[in-house]
Protein backbone atom coordinates (compact mmCIF):
# COMPACT_ATOMS: atom_id res chain seq x y z
CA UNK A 1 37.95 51.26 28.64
CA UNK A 2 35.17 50.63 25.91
CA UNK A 3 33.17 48.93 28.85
CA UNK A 4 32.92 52.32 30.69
CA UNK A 5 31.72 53.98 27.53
CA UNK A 6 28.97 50.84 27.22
CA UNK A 7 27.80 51.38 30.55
CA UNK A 8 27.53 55.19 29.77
CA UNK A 9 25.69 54.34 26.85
CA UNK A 10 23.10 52.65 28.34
CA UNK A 11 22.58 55.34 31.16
CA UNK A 12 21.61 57.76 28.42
CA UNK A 13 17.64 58.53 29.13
CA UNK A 14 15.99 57.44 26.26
CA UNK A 15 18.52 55.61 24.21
CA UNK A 16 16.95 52.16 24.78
CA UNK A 17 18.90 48.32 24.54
CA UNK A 18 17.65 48.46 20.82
CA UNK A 19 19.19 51.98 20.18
CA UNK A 20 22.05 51.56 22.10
CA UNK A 21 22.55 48.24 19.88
CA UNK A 22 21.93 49.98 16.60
CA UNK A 23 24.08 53.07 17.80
CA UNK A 24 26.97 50.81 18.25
CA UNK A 25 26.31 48.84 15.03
CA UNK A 26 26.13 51.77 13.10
CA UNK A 27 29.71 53.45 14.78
CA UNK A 28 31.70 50.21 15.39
CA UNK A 29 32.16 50.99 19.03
CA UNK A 30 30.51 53.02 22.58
CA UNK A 31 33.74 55.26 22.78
CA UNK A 32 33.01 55.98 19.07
CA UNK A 33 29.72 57.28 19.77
CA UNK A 34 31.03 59.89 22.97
CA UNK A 35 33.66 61.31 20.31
CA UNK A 36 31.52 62.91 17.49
CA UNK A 37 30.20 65.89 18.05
CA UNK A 38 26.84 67.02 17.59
CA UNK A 39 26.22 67.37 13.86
CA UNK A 40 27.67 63.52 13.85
CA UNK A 41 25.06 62.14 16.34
CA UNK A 42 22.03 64.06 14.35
CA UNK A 43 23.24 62.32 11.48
CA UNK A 44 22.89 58.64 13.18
CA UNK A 45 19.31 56.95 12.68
CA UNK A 46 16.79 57.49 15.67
CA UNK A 47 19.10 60.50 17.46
CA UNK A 48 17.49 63.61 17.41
CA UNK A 49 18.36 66.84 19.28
CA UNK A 50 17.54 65.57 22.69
CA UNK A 51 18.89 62.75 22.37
CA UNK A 52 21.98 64.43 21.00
CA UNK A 53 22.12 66.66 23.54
CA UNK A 54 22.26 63.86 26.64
CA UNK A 55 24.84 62.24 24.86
CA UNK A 56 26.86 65.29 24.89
CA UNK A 57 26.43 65.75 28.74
CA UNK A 58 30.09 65.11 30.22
CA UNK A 59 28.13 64.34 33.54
CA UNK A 60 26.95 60.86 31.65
CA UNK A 61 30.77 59.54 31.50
CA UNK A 62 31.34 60.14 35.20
CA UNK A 63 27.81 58.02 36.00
CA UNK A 64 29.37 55.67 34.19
CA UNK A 65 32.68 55.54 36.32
CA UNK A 66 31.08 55.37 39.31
CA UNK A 67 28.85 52.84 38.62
CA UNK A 68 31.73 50.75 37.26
CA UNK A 69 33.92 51.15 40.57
CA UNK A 70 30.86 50.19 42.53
CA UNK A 71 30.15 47.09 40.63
CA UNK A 72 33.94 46.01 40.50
CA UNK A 73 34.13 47.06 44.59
CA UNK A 74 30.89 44.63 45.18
CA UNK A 75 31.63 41.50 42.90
CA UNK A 76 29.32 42.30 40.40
CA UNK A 77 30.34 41.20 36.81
CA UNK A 78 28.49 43.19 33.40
CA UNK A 79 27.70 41.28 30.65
CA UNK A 80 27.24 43.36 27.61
CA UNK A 81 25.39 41.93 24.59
CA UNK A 82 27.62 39.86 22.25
CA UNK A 83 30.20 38.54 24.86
CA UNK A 84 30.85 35.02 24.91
CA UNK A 85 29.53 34.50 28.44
CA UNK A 86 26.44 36.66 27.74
CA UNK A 87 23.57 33.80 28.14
CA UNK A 88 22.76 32.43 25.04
CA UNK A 89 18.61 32.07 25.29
CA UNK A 90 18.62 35.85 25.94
CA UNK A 91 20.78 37.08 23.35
CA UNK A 92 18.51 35.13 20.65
CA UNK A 93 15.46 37.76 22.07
CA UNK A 94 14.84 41.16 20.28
CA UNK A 95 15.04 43.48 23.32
CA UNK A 96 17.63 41.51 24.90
CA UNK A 97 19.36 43.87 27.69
CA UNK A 98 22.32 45.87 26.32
CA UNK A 99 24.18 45.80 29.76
CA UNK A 100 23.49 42.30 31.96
CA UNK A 101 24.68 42.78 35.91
CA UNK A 102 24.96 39.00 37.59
CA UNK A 103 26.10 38.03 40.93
CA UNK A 104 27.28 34.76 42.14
CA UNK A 105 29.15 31.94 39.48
CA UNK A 106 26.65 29.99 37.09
CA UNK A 107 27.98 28.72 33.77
CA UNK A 108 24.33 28.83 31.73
CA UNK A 109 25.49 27.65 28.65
CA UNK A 110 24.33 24.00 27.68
CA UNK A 111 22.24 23.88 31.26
CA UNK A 112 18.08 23.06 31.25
CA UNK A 113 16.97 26.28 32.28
CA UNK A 114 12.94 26.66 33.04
CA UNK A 115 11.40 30.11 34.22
CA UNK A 116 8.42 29.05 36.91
CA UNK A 117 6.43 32.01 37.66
CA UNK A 118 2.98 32.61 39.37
CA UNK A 119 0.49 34.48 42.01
CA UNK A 120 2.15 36.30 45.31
CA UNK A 121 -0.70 34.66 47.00
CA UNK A 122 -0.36 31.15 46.05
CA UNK A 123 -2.36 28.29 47.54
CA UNK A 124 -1.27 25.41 49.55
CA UNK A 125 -2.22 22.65 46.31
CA UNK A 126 -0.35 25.79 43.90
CA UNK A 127 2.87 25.46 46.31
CA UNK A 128 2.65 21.60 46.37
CA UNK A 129 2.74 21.53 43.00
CA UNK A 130 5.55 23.95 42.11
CA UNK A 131 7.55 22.12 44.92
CA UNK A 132 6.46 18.73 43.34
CA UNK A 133 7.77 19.77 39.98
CA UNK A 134 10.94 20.89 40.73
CA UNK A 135 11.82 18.02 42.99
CA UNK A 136 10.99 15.73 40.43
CA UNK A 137 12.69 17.54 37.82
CA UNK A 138 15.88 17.80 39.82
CA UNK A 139 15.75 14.37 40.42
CA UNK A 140 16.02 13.28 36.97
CA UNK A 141 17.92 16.31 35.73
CA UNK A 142 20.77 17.29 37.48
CA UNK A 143 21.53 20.00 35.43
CA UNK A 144 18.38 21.50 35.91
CA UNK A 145 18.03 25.89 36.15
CA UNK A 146 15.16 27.02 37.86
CA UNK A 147 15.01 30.80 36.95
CA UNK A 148 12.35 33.24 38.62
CA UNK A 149 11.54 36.90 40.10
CA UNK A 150 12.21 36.51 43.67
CA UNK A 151 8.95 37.87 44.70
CA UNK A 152 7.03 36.51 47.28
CA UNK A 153 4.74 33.10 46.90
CA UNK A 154 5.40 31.18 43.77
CA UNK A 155 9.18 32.65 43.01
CA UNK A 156 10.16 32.23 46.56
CA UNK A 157 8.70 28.49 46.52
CA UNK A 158 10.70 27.59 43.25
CA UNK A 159 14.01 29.34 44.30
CA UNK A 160 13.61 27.72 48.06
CA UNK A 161 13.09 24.30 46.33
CA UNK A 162 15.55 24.44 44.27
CA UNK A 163 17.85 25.27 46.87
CA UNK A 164 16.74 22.76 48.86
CA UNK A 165 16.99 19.77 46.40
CA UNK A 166 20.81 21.45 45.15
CA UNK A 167 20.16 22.77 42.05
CA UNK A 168 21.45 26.00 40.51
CA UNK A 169 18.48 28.75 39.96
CA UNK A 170 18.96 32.47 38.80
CA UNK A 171 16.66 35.09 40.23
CA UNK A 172 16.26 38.19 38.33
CA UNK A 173 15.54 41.50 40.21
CA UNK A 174 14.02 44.63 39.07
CA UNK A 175 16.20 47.13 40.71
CA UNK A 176 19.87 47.33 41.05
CA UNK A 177 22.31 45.86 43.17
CA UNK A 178 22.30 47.92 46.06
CA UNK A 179 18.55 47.23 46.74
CA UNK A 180 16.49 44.04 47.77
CA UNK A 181 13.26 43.73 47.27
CA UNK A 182 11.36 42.89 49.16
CA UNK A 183 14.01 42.91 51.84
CA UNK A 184 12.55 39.96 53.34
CA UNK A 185 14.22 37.90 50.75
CA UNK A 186 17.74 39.36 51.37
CA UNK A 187 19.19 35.84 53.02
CA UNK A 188 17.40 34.03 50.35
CA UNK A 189 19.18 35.96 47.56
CA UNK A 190 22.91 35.35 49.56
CA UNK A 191 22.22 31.44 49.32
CA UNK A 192 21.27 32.13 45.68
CA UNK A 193 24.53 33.83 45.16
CA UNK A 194 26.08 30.64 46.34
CA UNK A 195 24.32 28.54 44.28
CA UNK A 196 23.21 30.00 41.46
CA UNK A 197 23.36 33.29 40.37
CA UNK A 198 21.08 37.22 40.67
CA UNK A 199 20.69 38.82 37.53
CA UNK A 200 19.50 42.33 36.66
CA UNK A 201 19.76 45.26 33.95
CA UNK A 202 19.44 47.73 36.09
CA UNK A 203 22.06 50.08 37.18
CA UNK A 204 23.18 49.78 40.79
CA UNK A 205 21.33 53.22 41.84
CA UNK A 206 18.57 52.15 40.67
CA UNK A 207 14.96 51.68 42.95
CA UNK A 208 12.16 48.79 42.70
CA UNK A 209 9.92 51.10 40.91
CA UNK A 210 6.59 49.60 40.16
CA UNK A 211 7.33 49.90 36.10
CA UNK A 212 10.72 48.08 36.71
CA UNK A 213 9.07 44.68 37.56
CA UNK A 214 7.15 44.55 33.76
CA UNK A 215 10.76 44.88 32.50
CA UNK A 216 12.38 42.66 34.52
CA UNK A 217 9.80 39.99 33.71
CA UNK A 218 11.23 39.86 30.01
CA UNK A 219 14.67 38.54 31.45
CA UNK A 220 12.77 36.04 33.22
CA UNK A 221 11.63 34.91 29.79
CA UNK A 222 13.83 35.16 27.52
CA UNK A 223 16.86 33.41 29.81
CA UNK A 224 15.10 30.00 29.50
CA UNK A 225 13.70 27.28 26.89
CA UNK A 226 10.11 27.07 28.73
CA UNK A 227 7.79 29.58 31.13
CA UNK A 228 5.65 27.19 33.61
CA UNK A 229 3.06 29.03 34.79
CA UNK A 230 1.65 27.41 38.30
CA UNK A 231 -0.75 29.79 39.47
CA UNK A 232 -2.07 33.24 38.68
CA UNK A 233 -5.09 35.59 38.90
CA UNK A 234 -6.99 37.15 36.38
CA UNK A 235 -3.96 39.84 35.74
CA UNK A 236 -0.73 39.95 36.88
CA UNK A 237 3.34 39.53 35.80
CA UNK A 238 3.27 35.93 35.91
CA UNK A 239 0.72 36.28 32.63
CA UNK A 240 2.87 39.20 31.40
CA UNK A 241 5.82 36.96 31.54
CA UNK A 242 4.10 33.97 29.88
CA UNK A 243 2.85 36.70 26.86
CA UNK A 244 6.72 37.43 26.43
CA UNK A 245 7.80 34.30 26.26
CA UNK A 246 5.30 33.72 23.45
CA UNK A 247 6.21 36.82 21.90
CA UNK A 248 10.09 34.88 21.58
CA UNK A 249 9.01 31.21 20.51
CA UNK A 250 9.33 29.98 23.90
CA UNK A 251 6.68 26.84 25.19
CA UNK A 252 4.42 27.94 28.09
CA UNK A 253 2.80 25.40 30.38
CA UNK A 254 0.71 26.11 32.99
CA UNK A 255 -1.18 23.92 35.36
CA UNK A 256 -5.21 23.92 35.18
CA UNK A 257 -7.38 24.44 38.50
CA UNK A 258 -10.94 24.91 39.27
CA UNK A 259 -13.32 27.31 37.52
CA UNK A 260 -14.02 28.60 40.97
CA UNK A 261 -10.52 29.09 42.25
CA UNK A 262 -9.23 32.55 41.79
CA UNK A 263 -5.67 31.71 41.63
CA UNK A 264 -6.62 30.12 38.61
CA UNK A 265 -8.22 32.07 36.47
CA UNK A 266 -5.33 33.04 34.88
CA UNK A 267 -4.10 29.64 33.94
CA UNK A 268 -7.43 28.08 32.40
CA UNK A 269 -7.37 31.09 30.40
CA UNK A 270 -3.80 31.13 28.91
CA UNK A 271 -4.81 27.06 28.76
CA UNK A 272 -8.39 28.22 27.12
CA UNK A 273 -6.67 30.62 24.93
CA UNK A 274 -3.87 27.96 23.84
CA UNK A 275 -1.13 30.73 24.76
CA UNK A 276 -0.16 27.64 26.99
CA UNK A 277 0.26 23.76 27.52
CA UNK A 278 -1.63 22.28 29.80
CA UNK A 279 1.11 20.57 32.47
CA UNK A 280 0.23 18.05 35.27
CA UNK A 281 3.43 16.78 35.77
CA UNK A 282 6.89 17.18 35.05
CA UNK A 283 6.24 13.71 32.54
CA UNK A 284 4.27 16.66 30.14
CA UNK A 285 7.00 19.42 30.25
CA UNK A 286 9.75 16.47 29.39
CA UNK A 287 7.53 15.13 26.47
CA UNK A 288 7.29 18.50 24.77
CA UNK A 289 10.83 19.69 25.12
CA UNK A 290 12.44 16.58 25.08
CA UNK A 291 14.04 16.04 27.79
CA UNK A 292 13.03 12.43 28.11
CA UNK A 293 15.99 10.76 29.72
CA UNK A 294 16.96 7.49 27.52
CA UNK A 295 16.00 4.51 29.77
CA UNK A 296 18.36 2.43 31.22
CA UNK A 297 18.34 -1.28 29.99
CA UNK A 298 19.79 -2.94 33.07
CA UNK A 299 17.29 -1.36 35.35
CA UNK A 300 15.37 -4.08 35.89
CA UNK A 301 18.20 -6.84 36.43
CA UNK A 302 19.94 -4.24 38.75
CA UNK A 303 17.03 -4.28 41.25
CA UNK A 304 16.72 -7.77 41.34
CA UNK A 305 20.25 -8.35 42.67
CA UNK A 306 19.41 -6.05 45.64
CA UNK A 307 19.71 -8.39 48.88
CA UNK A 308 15.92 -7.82 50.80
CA UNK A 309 15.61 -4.55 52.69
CA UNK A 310 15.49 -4.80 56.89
CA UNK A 311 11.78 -3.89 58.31
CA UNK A 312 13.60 -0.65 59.59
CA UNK A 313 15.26 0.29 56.35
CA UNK A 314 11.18 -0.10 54.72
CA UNK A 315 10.02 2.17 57.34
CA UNK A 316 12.68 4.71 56.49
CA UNK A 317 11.87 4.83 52.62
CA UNK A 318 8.25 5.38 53.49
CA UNK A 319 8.62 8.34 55.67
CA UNK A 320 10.78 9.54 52.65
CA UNK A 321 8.24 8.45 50.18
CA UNK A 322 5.64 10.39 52.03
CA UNK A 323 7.20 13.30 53.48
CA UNK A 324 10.13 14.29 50.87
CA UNK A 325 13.44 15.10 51.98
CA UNK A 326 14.20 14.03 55.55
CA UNK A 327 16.77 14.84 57.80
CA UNK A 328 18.16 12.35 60.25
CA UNK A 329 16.47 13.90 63.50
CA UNK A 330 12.64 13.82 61.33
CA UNK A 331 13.54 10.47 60.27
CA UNK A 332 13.84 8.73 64.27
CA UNK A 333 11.09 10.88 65.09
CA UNK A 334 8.42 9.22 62.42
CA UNK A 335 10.04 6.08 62.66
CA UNK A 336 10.60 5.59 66.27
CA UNK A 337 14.47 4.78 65.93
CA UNK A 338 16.78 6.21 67.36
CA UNK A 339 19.37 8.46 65.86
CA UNK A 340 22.43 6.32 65.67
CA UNK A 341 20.43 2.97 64.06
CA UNK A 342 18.99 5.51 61.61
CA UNK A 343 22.08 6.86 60.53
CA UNK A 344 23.21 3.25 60.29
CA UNK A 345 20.49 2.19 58.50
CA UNK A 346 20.93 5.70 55.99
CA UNK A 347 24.38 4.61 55.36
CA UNK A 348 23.60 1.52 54.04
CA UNK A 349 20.83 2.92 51.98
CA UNK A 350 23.19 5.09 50.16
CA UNK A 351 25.77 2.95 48.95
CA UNK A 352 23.14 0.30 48.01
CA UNK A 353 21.88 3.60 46.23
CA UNK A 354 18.18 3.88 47.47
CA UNK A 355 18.36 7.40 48.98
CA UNK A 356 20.71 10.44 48.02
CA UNK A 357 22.59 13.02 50.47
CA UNK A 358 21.50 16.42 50.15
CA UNK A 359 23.32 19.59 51.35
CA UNK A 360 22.28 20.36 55.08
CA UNK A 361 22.69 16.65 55.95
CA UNK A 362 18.92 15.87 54.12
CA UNK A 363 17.90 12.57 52.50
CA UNK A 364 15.97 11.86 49.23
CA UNK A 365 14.70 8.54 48.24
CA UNK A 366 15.64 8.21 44.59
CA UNK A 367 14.31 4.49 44.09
């Protein structure tokens, strides 16, 4: 029952995730806080009459009620601040949200989590690169969280990639449940739901209002170890985001571009300003937080046992060395083959492990 007095809590105009925190602190629980009358509340640090008064309002509990039945009818689960499953990195952040709303089923909790975040408008080298990085990433780490906005160019890019190479990734929305924005995206959040997770702190009612998205962007933030940046203007939320990050101890790359490229103005200056590392590859953001992987010993005695790859089975690594994850059908069209000796030739691949399977029937070269 407490939880319905939480999420009542935090519907009060005004009150705040750092109120609402010290409110609680200060009574010992939300159901507390609807039970004393109004001398009580003036008595509480930071209430004053108005905010008395909306606390009072009877019409606040029956928000509350509503929005739980809608989130309970629509598979939405509310973190509150404290809970055990409550993500860890963004708990540790002053203005953590009081009330967390997630969709889908992602543990966090010991995971690699990285925020990439950039321009709506990337360019074809920015998207190359934020593709580049979180293949790369994903091939050495597993594990590997790719959290972002869901916006179009540079979130979409990192969510789609990391969909693409099977990873988990969290996109956090600045508006409630019941919207998507933009509603382009609405298939791309379902297969995030899948794999991965949508988080937001905004109740379920609640619009993509233009000051919602400089909120949201402290989620993005504060959820991971590391912001990269890959691209951005000379303003924008992608810098906003890197600031906050900052602002919580967090490392910030970003990757460097020409003086004359507008799309990255934005990063030379956060590199310029040393508000941010200066990333080429994913070798830079593994050096700095230390997610080196120990090397293996045997390596090199392993690959000399392998028996002396077929003609076709070289062509077939090259086309994956070149072109990235390959399905069968791409992979007799560049080679010539056809479809049953490539599958053949895949097969073999795979146990002698060369290549890996990827959901959708895709396959990555991995040596």
């Amino acid at each position: 029952m407490d939880k319905i007095y939480r999420v009542a809590l935090g519907m009060v105009l005004g009150i705040g995730n750092i109120g609402a925190k010290r409110i609680i602190k200060a009574i010992g629980s939300a159901e507390a806080v609807f039970k004393l009358n109004r001398k009580e509340l003036l008595e509480l640090e930071g209430v004053g009459t108005l905010l008395a008064d909306r606390i009072l309002d009877k019409s606040v509990i029956k928000k509350a009620e509503r929005e739980f039945e809608y989130i309970h009818k629509n598979g939405i689960t509310s973190l509150f601040l404290g809970e055990e499953k409550y993500p860890q990195n963004l708990e540790n952040c002053p203005d953590a949200p009081f009330i967390l709303y997630t969709r889908g089923n992602l543990e966090l909790r010991g995971k690699k989590i990285l925020s990439i975040v950039g321009t709506r408008r990337p360019s074809f080298n920015g998207l190359e690169a934020c593709k580049k990085l979180v293949r790369e990433l994903g091939e050495r780490h597993p594990d590997l969280v790719i959290v972002s906005g869901l916006a179009y160019g540079i979130d979409h890019c990192a969510h789609k990639t990391a969909l693409d190479c099977g990873l988990e990734t969290v996109a956090v929305l600045a508006h409630g449940m019941k919207y998507m924005y933009p509603a382009a995206h609405r298939n791309m959040a379902k297969k995030i739901e899948s794999s991965g997770a949508l988080f937001t702190d905004f109740n379920s009612y609640e619009k993509p209002e233009k000051n919602n998205f400089i909120k949201r962007n402290r989620i993005i933030a504060g959820l991971s170890k590391a912001t990269v940046v890959v691209e951005s203007g000379p303003r924008g939320g992608a810098l906003v985001t890197a600031d906050m990050a900052n602002s919580y101890d967090r490392d910030v790359f970003a990757f460097p571009g020409r003086i004359s490229d507008p799309s990255s103005i934005g990063c030379n200056k956060l590199i310029k300003t040393k508000r941010a590392e200066l990333i080429e590859s994913y070798k830079d953001l593994e050096y700095i937080l230390g997610w080196e992987p120990e090397e293996d010993p045997k390596e090199g005695i392993q690959k000399s046992i392998f028996r002396e790859l077929r003609q076709e089975e070289r062509e077939i690594l090259q086309v994956l060395e070149t072109e990235g994850d390959s399905s069968v059908d791409f992979l007799s069209f560049k080679t010539g083959l056809p479809v049953s000796r490539v599958g053949g030739f895949l097969l073999e691949l795979e146990l002698e492990g060369f290549i890996l399977v990827l959901p959708g029937d895709c396959f990555r070269k991995i040596r």
